[in-house]
PDB file of N, CA and C in Angstrom:
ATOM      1  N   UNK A   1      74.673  66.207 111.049  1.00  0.00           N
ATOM      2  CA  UNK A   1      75.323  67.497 111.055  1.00  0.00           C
ATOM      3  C   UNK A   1      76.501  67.501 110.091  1.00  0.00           C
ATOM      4  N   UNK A   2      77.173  66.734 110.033  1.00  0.00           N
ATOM      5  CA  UNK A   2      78.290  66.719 109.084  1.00  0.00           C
ATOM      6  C   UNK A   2      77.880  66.333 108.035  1.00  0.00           C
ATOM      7  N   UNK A   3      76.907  65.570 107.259  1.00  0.00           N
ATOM      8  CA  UNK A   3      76.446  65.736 105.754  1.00  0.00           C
ATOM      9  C   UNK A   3      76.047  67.348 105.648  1.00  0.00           C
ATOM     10  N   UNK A   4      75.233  67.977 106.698  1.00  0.00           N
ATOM     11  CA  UNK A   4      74.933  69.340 106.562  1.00  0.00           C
ATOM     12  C   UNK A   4      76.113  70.379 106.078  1.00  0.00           C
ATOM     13  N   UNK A   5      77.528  70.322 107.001  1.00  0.00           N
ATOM     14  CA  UNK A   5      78.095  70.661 106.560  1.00  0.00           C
ATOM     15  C   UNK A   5      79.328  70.603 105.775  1.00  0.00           C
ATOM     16  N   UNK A   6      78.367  69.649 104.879  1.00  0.00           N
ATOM     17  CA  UNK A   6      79.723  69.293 103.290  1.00  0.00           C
ATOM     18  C   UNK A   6      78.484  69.661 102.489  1.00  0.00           C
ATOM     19  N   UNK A   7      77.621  70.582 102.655  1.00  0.00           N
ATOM     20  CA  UNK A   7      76.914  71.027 100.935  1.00  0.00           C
ATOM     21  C   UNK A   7      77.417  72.370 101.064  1.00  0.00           C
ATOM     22  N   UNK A   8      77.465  72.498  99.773  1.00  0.00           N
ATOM     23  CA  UNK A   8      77.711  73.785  99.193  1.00  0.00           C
ATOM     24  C   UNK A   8      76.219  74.992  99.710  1.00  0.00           C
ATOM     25  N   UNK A   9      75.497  74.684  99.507  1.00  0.00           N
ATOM     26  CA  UNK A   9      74.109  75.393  99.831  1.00  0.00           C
ATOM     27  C   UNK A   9      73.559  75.287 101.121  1.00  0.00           C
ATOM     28  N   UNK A  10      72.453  75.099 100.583  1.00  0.00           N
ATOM     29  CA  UNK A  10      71.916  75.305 102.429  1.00  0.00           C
ATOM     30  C   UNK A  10      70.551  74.098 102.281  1.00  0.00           C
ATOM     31  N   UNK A  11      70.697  72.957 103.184  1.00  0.00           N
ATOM     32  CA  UNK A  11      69.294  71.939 102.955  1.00  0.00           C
ATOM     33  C   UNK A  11      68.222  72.897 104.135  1.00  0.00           C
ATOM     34  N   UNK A  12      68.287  73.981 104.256  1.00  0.00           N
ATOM     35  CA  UNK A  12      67.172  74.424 105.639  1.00  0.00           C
ATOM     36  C   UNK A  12      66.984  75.584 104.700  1.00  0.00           C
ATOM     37  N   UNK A  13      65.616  76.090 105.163  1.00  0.00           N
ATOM     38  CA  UNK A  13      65.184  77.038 104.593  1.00  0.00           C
ATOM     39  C   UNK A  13      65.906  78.245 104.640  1.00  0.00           C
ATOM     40  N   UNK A  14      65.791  79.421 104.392  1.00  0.00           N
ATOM     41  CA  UNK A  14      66.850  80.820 104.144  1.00  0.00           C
ATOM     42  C   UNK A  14      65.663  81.526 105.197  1.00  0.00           C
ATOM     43  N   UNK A  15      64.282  80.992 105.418  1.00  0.00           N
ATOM     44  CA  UNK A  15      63.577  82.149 106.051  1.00  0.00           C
ATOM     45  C   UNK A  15      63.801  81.256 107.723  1.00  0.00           C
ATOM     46  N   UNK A  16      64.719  80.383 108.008  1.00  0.00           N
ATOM     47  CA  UNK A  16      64.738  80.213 109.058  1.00  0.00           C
ATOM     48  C   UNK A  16      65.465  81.331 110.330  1.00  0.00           C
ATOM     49  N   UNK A  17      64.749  81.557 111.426  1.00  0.00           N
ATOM     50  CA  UNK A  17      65.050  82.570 112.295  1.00  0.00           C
ATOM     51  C   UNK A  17      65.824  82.166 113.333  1.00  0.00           C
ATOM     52  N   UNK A  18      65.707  80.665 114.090  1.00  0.00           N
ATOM     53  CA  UNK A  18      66.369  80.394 114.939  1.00  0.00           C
ATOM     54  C   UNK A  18      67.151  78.723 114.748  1.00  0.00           C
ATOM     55  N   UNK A  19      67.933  78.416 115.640  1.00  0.00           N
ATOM     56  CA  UNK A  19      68.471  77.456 115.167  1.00  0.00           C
ATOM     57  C   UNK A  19      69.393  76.749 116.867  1.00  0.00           C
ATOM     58  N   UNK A  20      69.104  75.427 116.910  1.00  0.00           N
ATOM     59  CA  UNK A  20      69.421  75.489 118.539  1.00  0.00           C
ATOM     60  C   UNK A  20      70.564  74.253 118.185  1.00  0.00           C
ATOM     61  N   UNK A  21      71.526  74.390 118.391  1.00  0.00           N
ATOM     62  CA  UNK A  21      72.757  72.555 117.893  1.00  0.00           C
ATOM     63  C   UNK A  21      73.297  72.417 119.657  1.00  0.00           C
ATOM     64  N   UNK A  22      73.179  71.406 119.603  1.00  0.00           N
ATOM     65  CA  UNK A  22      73.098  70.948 120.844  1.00  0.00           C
ATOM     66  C   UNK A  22      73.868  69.238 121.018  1.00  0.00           C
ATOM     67  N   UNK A  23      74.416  68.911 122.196  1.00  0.00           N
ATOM     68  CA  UNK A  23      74.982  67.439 122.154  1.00  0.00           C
ATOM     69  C   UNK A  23      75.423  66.610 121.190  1.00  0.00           C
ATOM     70  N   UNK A  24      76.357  67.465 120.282  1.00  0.00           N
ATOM     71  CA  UNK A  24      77.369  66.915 118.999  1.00  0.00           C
ATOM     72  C   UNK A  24      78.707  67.005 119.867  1.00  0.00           C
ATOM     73  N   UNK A  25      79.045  65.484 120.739  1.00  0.00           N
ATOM     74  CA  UNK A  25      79.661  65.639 121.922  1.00  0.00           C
ATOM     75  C   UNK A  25      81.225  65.566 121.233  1.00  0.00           C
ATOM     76  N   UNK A  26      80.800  65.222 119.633  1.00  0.00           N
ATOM     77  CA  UNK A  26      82.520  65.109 118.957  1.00  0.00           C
ATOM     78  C   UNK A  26      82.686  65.505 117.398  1.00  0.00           C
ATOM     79  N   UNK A  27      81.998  66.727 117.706  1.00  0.00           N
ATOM     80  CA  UNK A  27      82.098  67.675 116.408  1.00  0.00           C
ATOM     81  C   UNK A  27      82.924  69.013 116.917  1.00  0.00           C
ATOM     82  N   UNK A  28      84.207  69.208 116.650  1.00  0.00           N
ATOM     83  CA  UNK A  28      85.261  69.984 116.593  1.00  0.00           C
ATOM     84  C   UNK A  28      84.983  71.522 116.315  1.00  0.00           C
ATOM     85  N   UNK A  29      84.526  71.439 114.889  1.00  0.00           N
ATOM     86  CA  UNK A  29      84.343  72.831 114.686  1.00  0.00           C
ATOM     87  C   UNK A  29      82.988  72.507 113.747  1.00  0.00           C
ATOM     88  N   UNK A  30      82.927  73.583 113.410  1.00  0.00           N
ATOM     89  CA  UNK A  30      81.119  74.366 112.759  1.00  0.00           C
ATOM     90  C   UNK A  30      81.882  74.473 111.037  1.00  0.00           C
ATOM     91  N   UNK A  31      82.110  74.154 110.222  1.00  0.00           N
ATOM     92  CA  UNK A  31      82.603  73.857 108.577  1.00  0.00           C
ATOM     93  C   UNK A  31      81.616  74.489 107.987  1.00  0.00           C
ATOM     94  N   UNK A  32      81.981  74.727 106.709  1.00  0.00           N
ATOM     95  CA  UNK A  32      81.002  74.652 105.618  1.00  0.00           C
ATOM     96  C   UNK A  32      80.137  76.342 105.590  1.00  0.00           C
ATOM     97  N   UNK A  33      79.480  76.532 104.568  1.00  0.00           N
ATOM     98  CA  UNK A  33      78.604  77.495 104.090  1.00  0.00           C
ATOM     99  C   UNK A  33      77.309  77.591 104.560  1.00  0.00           C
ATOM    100  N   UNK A  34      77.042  76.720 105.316  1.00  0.00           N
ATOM    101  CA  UNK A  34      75.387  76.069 105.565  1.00  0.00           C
ATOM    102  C   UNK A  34      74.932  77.367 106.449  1.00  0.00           C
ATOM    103  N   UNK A  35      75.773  77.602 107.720  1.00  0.00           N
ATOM    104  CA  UNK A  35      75.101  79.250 108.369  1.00  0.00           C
ATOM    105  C   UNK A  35      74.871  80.428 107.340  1.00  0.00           C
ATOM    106  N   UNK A  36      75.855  80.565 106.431  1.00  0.00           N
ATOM    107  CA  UNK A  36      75.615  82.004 105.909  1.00  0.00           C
ATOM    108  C   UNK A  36      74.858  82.020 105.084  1.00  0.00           C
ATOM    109  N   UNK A  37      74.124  80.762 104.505  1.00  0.00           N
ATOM    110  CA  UNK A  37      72.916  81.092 103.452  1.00  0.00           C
ATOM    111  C   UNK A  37      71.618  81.280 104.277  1.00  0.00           C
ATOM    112  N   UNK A  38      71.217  80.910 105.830  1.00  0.00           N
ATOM    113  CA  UNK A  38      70.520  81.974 106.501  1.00  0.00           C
ATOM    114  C   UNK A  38      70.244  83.312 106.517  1.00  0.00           C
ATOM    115  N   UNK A  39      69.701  83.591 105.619  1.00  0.00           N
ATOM    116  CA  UNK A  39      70.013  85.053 105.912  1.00  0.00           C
ATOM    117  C   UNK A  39      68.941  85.765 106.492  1.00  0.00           C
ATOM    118  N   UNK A  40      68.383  84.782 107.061  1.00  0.00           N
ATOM    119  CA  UNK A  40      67.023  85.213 108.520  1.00  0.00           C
ATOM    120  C   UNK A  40      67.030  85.130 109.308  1.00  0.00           C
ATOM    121  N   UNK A  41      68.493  84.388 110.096  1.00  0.00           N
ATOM    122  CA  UNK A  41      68.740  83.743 111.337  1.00  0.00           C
ATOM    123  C   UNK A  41      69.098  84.375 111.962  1.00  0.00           C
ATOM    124  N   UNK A  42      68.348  84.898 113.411  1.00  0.00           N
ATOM    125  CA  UNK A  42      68.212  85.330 114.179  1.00  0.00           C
ATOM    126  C   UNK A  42      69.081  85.323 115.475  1.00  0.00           C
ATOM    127  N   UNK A  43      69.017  83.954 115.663  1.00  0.00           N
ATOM    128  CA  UNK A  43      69.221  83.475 117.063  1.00  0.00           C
ATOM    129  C   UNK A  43      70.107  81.848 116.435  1.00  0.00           C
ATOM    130  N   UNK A  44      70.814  81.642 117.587  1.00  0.00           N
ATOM    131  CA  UNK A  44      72.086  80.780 117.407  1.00  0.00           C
ATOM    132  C   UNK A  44      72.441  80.251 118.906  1.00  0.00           C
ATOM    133  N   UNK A  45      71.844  79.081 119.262  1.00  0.00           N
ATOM    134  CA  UNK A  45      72.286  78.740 120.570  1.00  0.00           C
ATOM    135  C   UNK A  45      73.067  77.191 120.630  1.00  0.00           C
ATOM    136  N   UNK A  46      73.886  77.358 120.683  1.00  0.00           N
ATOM    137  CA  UNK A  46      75.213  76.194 120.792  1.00  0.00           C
ATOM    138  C   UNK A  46      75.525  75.450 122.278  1.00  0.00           C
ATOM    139  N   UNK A  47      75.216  74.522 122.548  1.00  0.00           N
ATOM    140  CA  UNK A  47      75.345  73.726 123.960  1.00  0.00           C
ATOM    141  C   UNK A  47      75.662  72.204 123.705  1.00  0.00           C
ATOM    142  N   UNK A  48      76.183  72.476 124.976  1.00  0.00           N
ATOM    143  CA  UNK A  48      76.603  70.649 125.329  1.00  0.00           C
ATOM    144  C   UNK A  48      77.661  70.183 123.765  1.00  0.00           C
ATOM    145  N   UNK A  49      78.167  70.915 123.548  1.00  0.00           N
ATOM    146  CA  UNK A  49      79.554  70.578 122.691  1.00  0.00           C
ATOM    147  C   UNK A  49      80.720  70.086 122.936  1.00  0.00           C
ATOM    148  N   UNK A  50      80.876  69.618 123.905  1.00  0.00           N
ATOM    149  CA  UNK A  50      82.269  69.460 124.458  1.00  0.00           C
ATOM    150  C   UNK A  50      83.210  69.791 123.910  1.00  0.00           C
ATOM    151  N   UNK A  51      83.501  69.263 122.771  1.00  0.00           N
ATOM    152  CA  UNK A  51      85.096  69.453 121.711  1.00  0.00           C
ATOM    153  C   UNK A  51      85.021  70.325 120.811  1.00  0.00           C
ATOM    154  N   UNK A  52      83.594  71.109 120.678  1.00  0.00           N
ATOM    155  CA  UNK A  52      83.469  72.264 119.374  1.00  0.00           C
ATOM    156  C   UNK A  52      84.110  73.302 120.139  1.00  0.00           C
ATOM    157  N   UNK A  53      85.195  73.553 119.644  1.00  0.00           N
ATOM    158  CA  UNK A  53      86.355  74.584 119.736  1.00  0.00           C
ATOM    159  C   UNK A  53      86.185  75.852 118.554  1.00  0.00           C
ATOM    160  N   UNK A  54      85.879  75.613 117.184  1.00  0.00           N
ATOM    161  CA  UNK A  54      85.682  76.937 116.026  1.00  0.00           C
ATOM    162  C   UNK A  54      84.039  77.150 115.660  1.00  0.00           C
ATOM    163  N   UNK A  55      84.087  77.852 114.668  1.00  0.00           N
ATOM    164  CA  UNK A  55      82.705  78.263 114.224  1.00  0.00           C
ATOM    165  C   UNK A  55      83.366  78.518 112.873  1.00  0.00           C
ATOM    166  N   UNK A  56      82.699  78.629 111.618  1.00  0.00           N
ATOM    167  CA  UNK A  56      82.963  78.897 110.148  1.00  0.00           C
ATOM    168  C   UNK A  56      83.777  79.674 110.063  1.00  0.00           C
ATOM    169  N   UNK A  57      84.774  79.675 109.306  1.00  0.00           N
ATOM    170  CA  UNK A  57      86.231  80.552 108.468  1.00  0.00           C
ATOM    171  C   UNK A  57      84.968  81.762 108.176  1.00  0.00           C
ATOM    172  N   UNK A  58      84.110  81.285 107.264  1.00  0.00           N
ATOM    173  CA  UNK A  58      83.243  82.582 106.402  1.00  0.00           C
ATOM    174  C   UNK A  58      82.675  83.298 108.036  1.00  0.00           C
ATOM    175  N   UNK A  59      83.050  82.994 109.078  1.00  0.00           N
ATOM    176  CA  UNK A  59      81.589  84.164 109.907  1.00  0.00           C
ATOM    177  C   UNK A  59      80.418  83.281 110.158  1.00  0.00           C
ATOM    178  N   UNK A  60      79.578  83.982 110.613  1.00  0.00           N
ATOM    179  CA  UNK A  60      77.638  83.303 111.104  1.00  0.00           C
ATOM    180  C   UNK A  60      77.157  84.665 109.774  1.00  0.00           C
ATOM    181  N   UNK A  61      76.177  84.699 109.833  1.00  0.00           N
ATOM    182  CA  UNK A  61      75.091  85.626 108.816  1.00  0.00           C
ATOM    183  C   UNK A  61      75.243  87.220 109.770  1.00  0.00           C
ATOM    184  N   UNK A  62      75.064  87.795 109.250  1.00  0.00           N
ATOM    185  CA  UNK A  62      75.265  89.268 109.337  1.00  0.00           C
ATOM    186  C   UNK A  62      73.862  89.884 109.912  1.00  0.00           C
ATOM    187  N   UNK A  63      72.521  88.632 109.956  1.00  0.00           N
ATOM    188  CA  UNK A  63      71.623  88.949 110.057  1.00  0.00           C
ATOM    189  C   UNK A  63      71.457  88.313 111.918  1.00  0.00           C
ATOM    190  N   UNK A  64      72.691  87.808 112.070  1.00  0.00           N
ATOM    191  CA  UNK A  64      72.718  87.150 113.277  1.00  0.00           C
ATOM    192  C   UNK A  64      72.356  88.338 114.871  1.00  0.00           C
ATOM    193  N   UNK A  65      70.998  88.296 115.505  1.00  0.00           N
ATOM    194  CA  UNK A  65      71.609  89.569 116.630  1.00  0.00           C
ATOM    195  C   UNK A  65      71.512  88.910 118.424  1.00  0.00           C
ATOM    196  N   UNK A  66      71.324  87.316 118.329  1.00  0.00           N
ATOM    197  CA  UNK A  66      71.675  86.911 119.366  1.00  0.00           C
ATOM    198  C   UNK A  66      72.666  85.825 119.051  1.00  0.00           C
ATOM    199  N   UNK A  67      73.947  85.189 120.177  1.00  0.00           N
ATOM    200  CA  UNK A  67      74.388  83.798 120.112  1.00  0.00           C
ATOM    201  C   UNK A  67      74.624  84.078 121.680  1.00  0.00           C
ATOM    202  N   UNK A  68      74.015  82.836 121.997  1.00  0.00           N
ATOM    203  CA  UNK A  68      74.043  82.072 123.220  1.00  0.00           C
ATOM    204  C   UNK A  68      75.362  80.626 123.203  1.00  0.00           C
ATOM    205  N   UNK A  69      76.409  80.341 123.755  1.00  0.00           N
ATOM    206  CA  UNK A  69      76.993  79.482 124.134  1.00  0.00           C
ATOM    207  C   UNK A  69      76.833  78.933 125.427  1.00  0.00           C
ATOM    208  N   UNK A  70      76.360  77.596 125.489  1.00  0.00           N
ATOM    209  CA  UNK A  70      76.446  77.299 126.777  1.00  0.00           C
ATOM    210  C   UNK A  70      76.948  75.893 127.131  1.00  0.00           C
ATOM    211  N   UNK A  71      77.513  75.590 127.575  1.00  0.00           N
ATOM    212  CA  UNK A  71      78.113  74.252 128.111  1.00  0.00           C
ATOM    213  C   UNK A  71      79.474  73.479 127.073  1.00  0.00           C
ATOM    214  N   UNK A  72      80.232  74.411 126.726  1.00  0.00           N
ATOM    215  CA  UNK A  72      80.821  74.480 125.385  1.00  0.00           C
ATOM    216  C   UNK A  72      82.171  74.853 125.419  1.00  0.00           C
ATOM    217  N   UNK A  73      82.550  74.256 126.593  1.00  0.00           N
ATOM    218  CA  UNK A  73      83.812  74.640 126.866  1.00  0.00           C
ATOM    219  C   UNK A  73      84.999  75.313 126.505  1.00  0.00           C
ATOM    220  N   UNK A  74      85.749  74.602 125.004  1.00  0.00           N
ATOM    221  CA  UNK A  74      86.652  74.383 124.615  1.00  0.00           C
ATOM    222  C   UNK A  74      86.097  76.020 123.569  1.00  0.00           C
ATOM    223  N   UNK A  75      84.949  76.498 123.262  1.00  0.00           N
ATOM    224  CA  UNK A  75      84.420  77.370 122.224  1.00  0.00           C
ATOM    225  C   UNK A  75      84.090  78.326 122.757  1.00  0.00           C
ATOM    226  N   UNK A  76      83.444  78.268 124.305  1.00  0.00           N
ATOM    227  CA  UNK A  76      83.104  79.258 125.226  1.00  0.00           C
ATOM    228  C   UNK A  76      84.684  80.286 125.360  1.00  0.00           C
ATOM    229  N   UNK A  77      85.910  79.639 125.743  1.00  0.00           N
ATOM    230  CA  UNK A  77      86.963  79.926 125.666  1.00  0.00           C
ATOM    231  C   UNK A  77      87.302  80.763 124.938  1.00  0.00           C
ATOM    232  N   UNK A  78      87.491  80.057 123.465  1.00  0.00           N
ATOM    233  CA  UNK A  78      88.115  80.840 122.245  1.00  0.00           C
ATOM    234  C   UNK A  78      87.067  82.046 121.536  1.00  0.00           C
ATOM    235  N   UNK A  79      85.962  82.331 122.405  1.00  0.00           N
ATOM    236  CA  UNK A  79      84.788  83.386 122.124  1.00  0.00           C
ATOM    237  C   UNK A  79      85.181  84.294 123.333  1.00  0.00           C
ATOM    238  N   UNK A  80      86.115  84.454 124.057  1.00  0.00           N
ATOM    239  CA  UNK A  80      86.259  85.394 124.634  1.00  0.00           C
ATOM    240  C   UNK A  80      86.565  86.931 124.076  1.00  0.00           C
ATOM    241  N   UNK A  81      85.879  88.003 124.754  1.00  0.00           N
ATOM    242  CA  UNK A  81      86.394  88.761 123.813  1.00  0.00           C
ATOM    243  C   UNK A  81      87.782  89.693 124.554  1.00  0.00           C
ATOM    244  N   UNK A  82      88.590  89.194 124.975  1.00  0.00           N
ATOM    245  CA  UNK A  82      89.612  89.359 125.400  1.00  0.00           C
ATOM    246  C   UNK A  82      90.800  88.882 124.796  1.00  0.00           C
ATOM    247  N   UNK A  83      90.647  88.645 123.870  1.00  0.00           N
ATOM    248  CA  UNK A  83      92.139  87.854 123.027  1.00  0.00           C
ATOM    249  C   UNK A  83      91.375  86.479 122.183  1.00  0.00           C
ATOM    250  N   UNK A  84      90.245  86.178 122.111  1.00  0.00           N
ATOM    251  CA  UNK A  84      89.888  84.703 121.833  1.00  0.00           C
ATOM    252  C   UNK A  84      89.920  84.490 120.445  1.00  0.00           C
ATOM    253  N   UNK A  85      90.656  83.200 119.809  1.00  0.00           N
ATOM    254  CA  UNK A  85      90.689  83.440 118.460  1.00  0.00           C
ATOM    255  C   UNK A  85      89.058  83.766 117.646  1.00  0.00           C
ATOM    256  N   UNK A  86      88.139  83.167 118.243  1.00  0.00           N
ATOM    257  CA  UNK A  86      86.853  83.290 117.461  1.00  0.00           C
ATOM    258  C   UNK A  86      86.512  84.274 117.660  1.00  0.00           C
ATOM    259  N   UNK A  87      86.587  85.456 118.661  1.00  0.00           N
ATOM    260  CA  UNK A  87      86.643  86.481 118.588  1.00  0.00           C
ATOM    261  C   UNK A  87      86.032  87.121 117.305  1.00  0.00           C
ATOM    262  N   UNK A  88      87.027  87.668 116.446  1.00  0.00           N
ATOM    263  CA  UNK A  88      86.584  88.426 115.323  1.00  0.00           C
ATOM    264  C   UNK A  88      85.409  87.777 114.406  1.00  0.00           C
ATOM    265  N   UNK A  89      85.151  86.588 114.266  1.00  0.00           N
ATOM    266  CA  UNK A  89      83.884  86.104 113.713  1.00  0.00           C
ATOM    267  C   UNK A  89      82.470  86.203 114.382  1.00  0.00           C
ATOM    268  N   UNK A  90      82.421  87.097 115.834  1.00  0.00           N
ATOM    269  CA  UNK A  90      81.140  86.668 116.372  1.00  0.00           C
ATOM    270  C   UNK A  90      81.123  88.434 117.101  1.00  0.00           C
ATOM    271  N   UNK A  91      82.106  89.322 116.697  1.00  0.00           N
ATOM    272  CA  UNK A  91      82.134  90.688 117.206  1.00  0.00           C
ATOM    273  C   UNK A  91      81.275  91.295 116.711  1.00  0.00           C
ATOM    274  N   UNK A  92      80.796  91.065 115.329  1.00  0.00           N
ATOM    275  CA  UNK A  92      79.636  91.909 115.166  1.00  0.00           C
ATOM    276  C   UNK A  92      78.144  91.517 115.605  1.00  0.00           C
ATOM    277  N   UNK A  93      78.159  90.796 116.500  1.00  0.00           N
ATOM    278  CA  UNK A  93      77.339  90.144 116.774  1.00  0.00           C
ATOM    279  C   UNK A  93      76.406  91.253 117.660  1.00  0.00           C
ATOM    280  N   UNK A  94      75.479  92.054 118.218  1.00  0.00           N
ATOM    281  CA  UNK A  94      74.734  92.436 119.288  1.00  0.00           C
ATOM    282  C   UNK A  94      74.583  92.149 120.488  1.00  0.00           C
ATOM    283  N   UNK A  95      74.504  90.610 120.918  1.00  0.00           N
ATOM    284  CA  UNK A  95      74.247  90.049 122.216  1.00  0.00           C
ATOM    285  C   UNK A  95      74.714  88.825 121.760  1.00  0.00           C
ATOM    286  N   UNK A  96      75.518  88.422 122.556  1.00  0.00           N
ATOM    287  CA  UNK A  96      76.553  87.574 122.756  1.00  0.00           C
ATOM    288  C   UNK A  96      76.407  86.884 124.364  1.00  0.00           C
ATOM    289  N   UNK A  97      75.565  85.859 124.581  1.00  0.00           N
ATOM    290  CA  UNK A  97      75.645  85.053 125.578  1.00  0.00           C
ATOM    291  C   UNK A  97      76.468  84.068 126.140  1.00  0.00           C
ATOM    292  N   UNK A  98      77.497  83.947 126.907  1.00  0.00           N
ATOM    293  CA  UNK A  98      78.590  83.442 126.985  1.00  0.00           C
ATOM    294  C   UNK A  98      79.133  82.759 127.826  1.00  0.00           C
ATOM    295  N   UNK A  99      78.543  81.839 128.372  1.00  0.00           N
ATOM    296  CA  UNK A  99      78.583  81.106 129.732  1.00  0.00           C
ATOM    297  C   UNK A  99      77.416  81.571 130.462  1.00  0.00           C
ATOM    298  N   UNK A 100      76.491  82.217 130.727  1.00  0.00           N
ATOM    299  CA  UNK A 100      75.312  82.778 130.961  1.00  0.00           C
ATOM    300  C   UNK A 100      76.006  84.471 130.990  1.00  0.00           C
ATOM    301  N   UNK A 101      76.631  85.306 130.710  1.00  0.00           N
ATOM    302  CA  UNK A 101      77.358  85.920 130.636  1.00  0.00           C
ATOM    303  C   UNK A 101      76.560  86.806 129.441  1.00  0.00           C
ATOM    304  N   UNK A 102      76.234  87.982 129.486  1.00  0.00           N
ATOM    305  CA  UNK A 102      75.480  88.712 128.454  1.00  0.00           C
ATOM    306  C   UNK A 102      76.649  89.726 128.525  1.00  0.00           C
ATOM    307  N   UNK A 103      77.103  90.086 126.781  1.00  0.00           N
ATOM    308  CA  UNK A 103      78.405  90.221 126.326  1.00  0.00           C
ATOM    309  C   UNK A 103      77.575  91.766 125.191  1.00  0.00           C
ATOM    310  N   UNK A 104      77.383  92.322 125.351  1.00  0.00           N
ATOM    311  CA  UNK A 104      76.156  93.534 124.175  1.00  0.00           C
ATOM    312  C   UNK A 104      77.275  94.554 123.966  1.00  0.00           C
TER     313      UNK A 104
END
């Protein structure tokens, strides 16, 4: 995951639709350009993160119309949409799953 996100581009296809990151029990935040050259990605489900607290400065893809968080403590948090700093990167989102929490 972290060679993934130190390229400039994207090593996964652009027609990919879904994408599941899961038990990166000491990856902090989500870096790099690698989400937004998706520009087919659909679906975004993030679990078992313990310490992933951010998501990309740039945003997720614009083409994004589900994210599921689950078991993700420290990120579940800061995705609140009540004050949460990640907030504004995941508002345009459609459906927003959030602790099992459906957020539309």
């Amino acid at each position: 995951m972290n060679s993934l996100m130190k390229v400039e581009g994207s090593l996964l296809p652009t027609s990919l639709v879904s994408i599941h990151i899961s038990h990166l029990f000491y990856l902090k935040g989500l870096k790099g350009k690698w989400l937004q050259h998706l520009t087919s990605l659909e679906n975004l489900e993030i679990s078992d993160c313990r310490r992933l607290e951010s998501l990309p400065e740039d945003g997720l893809p614009s083409s994004l119309s589900v994210l599921t968080i689950k078991r993700c403590l420290l990120l579940q948090a800061s995705c609140q949409s009540n004050g949460g700093k990640e907030w504004p990167k995941i508002a345009h989102i459609p459906c927003i799953i959030n602790d099992n929490k459906v957020i539309i």
